[in-house]
PDB file of N, CA and C in Angstrom:
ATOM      1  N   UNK A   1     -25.591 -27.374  26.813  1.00  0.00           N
ATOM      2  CA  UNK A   1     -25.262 -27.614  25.427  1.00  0.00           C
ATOM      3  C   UNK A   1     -23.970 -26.880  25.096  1.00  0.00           C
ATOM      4  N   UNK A   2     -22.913 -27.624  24.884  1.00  0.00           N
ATOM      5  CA  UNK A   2     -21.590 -27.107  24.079  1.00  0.00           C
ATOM      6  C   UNK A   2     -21.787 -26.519  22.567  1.00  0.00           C
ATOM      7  N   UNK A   3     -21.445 -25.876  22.406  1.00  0.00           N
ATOM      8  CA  UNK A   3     -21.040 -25.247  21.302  1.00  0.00           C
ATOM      9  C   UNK A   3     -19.513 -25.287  20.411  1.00  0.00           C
ATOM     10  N   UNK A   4     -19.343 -25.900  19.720  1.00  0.00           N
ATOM     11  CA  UNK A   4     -17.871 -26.128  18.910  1.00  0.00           C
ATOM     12  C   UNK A   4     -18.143 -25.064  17.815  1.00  0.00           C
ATOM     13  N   UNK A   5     -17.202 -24.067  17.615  1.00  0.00           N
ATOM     14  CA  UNK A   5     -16.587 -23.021  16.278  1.00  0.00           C
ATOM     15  C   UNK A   5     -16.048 -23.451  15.967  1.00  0.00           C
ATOM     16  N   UNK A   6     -15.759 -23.703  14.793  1.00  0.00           N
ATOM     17  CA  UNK A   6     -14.756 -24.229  13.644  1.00  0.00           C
ATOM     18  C   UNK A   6     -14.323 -22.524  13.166  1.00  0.00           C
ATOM     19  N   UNK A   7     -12.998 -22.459  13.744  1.00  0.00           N
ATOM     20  CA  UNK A   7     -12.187 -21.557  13.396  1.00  0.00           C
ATOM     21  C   UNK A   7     -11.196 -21.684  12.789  1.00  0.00           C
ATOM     22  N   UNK A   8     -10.600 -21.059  11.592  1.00  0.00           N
ATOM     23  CA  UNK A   8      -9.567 -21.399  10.727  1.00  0.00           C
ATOM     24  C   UNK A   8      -8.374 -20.457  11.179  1.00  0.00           C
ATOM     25  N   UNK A   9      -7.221 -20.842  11.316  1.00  0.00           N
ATOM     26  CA  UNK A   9      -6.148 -20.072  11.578  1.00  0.00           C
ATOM     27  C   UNK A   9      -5.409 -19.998  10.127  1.00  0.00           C
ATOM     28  N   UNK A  10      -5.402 -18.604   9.440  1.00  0.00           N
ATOM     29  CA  UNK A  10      -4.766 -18.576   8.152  1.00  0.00           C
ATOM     30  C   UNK A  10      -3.209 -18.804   7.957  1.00  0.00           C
ATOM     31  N   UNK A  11      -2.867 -18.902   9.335  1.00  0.00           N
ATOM     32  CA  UNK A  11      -1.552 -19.174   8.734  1.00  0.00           C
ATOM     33  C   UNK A  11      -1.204 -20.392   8.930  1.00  0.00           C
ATOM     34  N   UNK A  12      -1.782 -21.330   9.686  1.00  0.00           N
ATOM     35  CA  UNK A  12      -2.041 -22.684   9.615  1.00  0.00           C
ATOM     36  C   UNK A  12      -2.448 -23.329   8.265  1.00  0.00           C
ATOM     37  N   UNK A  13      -3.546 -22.892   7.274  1.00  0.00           N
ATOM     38  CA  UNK A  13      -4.414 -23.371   6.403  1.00  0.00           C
ATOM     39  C   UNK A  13      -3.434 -23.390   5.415  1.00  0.00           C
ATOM     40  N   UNK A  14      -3.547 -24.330   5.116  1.00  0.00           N
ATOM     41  CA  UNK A  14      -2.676 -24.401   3.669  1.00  0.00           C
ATOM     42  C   UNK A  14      -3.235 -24.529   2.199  1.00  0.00           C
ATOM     43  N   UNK A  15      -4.420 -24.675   2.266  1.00  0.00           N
ATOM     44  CA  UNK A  15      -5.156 -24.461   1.261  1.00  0.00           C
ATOM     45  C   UNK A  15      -5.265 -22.805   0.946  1.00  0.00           C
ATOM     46  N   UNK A  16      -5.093 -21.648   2.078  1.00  0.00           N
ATOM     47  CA  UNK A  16      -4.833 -20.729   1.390  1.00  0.00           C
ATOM     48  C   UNK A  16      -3.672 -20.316   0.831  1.00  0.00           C
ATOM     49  N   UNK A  17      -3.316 -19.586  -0.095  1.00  0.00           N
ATOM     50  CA  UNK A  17      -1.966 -19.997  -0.564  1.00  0.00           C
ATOM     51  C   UNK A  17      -1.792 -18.010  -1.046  1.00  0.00           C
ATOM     52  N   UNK A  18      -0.565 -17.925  -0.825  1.00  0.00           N
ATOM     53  CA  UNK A  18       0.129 -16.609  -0.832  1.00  0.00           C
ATOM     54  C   UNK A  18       0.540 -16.156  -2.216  1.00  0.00           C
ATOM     55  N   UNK A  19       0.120 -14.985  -2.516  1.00  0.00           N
ATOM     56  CA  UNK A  19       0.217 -14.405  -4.101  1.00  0.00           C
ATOM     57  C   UNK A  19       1.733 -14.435  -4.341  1.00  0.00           C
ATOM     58  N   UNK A  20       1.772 -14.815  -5.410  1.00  0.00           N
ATOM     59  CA  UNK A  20       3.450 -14.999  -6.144  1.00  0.00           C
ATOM     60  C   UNK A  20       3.797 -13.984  -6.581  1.00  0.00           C
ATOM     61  N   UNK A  21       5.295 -13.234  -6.538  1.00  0.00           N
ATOM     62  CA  UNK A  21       5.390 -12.350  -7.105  1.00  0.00           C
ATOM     63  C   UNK A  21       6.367 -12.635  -8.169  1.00  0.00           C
ATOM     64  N   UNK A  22       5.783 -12.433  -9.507  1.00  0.00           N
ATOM     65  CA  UNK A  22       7.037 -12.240 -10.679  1.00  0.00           C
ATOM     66  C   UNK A  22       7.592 -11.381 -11.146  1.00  0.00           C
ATOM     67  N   UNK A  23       8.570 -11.493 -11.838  1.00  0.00           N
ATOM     68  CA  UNK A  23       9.744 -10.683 -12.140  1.00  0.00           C
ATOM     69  C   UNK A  23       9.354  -9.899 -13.261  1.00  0.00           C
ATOM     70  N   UNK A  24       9.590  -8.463 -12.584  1.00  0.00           N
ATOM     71  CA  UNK A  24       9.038  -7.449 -13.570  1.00  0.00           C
ATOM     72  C   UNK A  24       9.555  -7.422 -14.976  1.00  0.00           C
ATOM     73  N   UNK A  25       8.776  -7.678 -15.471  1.00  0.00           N
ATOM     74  CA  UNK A  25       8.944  -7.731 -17.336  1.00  0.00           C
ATOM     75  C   UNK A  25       9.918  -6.194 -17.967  1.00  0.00           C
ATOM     76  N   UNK A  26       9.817  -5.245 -16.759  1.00  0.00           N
ATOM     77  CA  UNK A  26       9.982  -3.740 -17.474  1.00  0.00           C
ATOM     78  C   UNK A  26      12.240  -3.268 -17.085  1.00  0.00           C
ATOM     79  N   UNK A  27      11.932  -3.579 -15.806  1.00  0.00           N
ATOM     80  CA  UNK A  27      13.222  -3.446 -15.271  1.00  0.00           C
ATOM     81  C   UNK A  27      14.205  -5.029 -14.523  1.00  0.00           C
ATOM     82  N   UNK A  28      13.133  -5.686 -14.980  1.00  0.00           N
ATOM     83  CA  UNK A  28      13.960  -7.342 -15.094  1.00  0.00           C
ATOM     84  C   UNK A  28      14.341  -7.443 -13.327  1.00  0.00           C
ATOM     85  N   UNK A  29      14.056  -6.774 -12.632  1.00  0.00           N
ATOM     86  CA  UNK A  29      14.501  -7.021 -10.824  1.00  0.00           C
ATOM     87  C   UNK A  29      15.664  -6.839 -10.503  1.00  0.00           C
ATOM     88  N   UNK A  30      16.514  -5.785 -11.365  1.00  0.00           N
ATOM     89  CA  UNK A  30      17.909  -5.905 -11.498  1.00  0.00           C
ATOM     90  C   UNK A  30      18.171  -4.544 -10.896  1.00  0.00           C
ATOM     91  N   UNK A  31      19.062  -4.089  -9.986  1.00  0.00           N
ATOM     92  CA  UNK A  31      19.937  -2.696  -9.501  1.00  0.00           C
ATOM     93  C   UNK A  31      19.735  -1.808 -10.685  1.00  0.00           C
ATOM     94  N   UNK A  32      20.295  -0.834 -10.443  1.00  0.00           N
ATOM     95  CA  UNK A  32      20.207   0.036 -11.606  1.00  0.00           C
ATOM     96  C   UNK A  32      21.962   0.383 -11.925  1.00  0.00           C
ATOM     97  N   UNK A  33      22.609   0.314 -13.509  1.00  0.00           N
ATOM     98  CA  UNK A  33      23.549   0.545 -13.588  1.00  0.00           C
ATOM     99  C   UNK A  33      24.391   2.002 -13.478  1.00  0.00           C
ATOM    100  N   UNK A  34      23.662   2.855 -12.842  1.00  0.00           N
ATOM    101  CA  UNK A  34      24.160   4.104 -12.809  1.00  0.00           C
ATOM    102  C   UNK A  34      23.871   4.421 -11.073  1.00  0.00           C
ATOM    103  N   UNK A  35      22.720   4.114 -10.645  1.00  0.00           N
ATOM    104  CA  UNK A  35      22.156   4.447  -9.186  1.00  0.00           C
ATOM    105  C   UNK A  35      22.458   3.048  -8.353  1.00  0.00           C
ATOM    106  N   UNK A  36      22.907   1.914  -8.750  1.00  0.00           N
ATOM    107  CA  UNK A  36      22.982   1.103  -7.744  1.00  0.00           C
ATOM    108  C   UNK A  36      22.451   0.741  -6.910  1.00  0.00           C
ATOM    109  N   UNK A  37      20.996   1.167  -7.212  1.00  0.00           N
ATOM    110  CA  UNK A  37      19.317   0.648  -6.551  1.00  0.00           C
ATOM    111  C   UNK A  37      18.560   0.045  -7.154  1.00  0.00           C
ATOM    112  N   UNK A  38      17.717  -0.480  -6.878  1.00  0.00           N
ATOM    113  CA  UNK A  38      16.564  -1.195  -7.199  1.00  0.00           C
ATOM    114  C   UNK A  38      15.527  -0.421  -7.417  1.00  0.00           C
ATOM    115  N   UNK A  39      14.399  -0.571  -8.502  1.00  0.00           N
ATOM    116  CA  UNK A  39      13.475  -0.332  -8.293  1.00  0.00           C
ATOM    117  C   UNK A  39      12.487   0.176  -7.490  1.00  0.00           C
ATOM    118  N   UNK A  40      11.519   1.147  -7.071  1.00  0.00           N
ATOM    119  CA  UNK A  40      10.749   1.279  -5.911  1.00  0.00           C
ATOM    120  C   UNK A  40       9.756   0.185  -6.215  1.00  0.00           C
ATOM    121  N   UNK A  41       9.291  -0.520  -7.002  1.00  0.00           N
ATOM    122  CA  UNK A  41       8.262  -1.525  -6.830  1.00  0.00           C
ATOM    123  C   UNK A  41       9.032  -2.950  -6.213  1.00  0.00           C
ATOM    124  N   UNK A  42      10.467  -2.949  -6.381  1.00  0.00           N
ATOM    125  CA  UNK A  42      11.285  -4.401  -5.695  1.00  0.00           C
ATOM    126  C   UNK A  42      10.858  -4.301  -3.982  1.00  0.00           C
ATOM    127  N   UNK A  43      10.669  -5.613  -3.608  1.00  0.00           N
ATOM    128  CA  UNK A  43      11.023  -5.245  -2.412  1.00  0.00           C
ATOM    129  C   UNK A  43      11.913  -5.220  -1.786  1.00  0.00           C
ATOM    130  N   UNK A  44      13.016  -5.835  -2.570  1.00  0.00           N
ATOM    131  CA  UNK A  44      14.137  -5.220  -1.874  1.00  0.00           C
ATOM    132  C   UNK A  44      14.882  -4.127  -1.902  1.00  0.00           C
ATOM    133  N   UNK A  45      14.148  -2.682  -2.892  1.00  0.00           N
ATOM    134  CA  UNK A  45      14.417  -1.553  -2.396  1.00  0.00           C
ATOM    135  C   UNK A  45      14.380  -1.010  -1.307  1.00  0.00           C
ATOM    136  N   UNK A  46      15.081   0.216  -0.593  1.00  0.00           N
ATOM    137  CA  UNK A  46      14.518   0.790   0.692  1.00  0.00           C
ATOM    138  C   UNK A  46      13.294   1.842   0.141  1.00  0.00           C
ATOM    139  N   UNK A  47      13.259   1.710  -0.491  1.00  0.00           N
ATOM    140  CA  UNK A  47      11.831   2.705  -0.699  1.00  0.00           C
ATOM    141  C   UNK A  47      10.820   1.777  -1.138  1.00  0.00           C
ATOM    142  N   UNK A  48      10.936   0.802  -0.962  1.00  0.00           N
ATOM    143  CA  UNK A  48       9.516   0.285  -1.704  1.00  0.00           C
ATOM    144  C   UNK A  48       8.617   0.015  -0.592  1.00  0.00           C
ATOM    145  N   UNK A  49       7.216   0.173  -1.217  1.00  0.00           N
ATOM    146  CA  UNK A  49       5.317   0.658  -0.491  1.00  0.00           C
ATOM    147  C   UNK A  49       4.968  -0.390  -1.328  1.00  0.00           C
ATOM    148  N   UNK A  50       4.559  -0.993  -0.494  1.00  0.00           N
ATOM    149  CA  UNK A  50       3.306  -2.366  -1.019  1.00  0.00           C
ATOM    150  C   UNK A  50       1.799  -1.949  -0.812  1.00  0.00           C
ATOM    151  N   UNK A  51       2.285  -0.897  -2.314  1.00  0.00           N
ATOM    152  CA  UNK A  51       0.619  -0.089  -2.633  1.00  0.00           C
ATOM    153  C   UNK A  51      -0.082  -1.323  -4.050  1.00  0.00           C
ATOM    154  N   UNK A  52      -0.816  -1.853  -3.131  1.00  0.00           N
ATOM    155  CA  UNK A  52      -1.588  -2.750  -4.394  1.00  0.00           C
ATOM    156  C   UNK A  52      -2.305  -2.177  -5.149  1.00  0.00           C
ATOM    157  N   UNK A  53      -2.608  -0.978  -4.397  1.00  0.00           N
ATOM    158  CA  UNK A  53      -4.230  -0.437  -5.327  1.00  0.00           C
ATOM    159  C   UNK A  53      -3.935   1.145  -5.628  1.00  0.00           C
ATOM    160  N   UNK A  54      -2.774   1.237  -5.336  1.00  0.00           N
ATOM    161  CA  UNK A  54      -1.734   2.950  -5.888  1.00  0.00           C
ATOM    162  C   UNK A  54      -2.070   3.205  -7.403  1.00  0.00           C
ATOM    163  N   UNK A  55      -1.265   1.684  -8.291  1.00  0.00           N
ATOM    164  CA  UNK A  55      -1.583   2.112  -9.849  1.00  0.00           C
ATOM    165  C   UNK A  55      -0.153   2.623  -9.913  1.00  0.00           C
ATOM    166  N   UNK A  56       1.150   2.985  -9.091  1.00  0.00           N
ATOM    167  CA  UNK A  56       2.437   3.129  -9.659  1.00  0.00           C
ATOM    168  C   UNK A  56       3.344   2.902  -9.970  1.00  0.00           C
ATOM    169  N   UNK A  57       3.110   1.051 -10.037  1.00  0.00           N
ATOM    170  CA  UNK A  57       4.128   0.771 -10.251  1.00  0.00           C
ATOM    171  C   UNK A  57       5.248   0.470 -11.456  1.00  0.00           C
ATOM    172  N   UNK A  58       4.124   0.348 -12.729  1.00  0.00           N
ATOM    173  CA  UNK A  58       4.591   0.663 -13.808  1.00  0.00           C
ATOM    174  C   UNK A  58       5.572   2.059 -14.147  1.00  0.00           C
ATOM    175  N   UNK A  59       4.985   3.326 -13.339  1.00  0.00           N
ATOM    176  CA  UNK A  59       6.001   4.495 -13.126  1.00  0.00           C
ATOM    177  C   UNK A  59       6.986   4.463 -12.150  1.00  0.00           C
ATOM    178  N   UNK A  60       7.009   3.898 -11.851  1.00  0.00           N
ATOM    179  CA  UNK A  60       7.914   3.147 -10.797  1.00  0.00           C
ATOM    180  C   UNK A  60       9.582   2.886 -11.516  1.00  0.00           C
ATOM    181  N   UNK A  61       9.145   1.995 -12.109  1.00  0.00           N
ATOM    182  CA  UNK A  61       9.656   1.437 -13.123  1.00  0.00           C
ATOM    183  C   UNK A  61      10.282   1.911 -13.992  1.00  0.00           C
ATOM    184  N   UNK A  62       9.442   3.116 -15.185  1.00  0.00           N
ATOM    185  CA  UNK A  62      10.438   3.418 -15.897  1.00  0.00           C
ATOM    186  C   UNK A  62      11.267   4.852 -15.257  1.00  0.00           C
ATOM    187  N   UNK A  63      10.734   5.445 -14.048  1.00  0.00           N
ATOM    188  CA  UNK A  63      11.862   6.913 -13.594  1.00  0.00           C
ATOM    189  C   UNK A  63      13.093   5.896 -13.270  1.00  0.00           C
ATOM    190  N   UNK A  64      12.942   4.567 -12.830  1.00  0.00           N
ATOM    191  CA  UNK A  64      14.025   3.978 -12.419  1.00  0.00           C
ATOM    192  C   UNK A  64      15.147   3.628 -13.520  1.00  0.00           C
ATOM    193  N   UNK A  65      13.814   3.567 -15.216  1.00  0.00           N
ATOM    194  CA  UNK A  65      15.383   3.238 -16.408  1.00  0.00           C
ATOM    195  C   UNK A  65      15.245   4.443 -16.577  1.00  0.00           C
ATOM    196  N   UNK A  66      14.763   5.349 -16.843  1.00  0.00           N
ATOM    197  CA  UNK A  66      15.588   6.899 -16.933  1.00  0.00           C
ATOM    198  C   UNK A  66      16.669   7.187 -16.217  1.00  0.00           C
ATOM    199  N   UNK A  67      16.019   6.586 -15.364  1.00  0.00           N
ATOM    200  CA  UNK A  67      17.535   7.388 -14.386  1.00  0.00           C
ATOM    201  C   UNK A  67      18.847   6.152 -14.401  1.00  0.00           C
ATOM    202  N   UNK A  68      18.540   5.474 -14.797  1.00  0.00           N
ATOM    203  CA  UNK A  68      19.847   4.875 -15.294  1.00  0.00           C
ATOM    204  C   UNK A  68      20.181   4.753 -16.409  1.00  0.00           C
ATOM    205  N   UNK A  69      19.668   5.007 -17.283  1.00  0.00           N
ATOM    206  CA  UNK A  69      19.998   5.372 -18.521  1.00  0.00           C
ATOM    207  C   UNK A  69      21.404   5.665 -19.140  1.00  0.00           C
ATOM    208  N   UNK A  70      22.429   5.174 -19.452  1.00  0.00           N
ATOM    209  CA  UNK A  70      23.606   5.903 -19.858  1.00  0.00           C
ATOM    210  C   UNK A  70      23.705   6.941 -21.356  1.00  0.00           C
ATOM    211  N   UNK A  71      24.338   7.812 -21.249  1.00  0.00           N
ATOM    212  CA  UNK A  71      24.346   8.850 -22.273  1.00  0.00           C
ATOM    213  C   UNK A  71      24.186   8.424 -23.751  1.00  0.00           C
ATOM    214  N   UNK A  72      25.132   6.571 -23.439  1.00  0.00           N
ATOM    215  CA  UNK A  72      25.003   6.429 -25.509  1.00  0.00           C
ATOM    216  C   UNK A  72      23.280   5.625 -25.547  1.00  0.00           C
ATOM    217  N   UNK A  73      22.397   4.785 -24.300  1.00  0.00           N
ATOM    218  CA  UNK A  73      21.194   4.697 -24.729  1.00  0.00           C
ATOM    219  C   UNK A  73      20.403   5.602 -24.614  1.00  0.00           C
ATOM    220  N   UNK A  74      20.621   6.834 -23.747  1.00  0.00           N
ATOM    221  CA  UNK A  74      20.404   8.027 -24.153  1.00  0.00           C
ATOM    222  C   UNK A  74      19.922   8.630 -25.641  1.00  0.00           C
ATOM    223  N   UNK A  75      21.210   8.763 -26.092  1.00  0.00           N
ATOM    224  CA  UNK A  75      21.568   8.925 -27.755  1.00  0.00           C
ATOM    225  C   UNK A  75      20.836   8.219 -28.926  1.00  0.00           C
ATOM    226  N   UNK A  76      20.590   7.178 -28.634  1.00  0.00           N
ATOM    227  CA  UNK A  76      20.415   5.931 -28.924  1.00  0.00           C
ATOM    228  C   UNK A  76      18.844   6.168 -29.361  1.00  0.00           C
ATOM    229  N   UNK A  77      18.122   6.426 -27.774  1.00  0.00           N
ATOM    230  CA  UNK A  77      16.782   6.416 -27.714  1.00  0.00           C
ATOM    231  C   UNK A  77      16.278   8.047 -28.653  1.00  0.00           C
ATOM    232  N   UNK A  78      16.973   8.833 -28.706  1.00  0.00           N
ATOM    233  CA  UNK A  78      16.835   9.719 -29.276  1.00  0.00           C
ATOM    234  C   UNK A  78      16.563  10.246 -30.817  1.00  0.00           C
ATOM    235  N   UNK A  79      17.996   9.236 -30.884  1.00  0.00           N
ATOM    236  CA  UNK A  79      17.720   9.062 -32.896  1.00  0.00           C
ATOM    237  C   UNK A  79      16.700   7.934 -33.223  1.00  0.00           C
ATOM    238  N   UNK A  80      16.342   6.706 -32.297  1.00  0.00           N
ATOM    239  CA  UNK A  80      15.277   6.467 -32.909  1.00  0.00           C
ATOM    240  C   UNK A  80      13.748   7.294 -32.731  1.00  0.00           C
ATOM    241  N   UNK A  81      14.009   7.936 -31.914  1.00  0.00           N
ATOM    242  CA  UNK A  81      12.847   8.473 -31.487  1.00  0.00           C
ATOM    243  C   UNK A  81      12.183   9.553 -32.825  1.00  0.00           C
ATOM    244  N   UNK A  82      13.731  10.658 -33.172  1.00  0.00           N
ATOM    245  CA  UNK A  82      13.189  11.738 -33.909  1.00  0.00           C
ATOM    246  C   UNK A  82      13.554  11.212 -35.308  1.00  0.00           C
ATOM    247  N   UNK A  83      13.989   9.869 -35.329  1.00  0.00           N
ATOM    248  CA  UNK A  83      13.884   9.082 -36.760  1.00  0.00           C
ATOM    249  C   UNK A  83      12.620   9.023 -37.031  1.00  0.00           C
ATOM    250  N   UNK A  84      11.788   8.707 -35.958  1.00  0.00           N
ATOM    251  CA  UNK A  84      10.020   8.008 -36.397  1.00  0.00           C
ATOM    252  C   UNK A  84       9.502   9.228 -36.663  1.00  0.00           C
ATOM    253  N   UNK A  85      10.032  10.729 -36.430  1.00  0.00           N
ATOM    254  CA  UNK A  85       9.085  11.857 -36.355  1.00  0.00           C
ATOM    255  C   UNK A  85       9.833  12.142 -37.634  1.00  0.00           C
ATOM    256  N   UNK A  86      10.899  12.472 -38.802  1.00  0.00           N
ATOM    257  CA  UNK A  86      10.693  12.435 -39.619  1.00  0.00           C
ATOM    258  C   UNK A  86      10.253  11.570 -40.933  1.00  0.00           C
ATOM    259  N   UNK A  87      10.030  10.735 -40.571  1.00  0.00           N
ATOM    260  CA  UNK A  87       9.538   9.606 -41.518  1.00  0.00           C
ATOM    261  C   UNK A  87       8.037   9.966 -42.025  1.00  0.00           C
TER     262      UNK A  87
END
């Protein structure tokens, strides 16, 4: 008696289908205008870790607009900031 396995090769199957990645809502997938890097959550940073289950990539994100930050949104972010604290 033969025996036939029905084995699926996943990269054959096309019914499984590969998670999409979209464009981060926070830093838009764009270099940074002061550091001339990317993001650590891009993958086309050299530092980026395809940590799914880390939880950092939102911090990821914003040390990356801090640190590009220029002095007048700097300024900027400041007076609105200690505008809302005297109000």
């Amino acid at each position: 008696m033969k025996v036939k396995i029905n084995s699926v090769d996943p990269v054959q199957d096309k019914s499984i289908e590969e998670p999409t990645r979209t464009i981060c809502e926070i830093c838009n997938d764009e270099k940074g205008k002061i550091s001339g890097e990317y993001c650590r959550d891009n993958p086309k940073s050299k530092d980026y870790l395809e940590d799914m289950f880390e939880g950092t990539d939102y911090l990821d994100c914003w040390v990356y607009i801090r640190a590009n930050e220029t002095k007048e949104e700097y300024d900027a972010r400041m007076v609105k900031r200690f505008s809302k604290v005297a109000s």
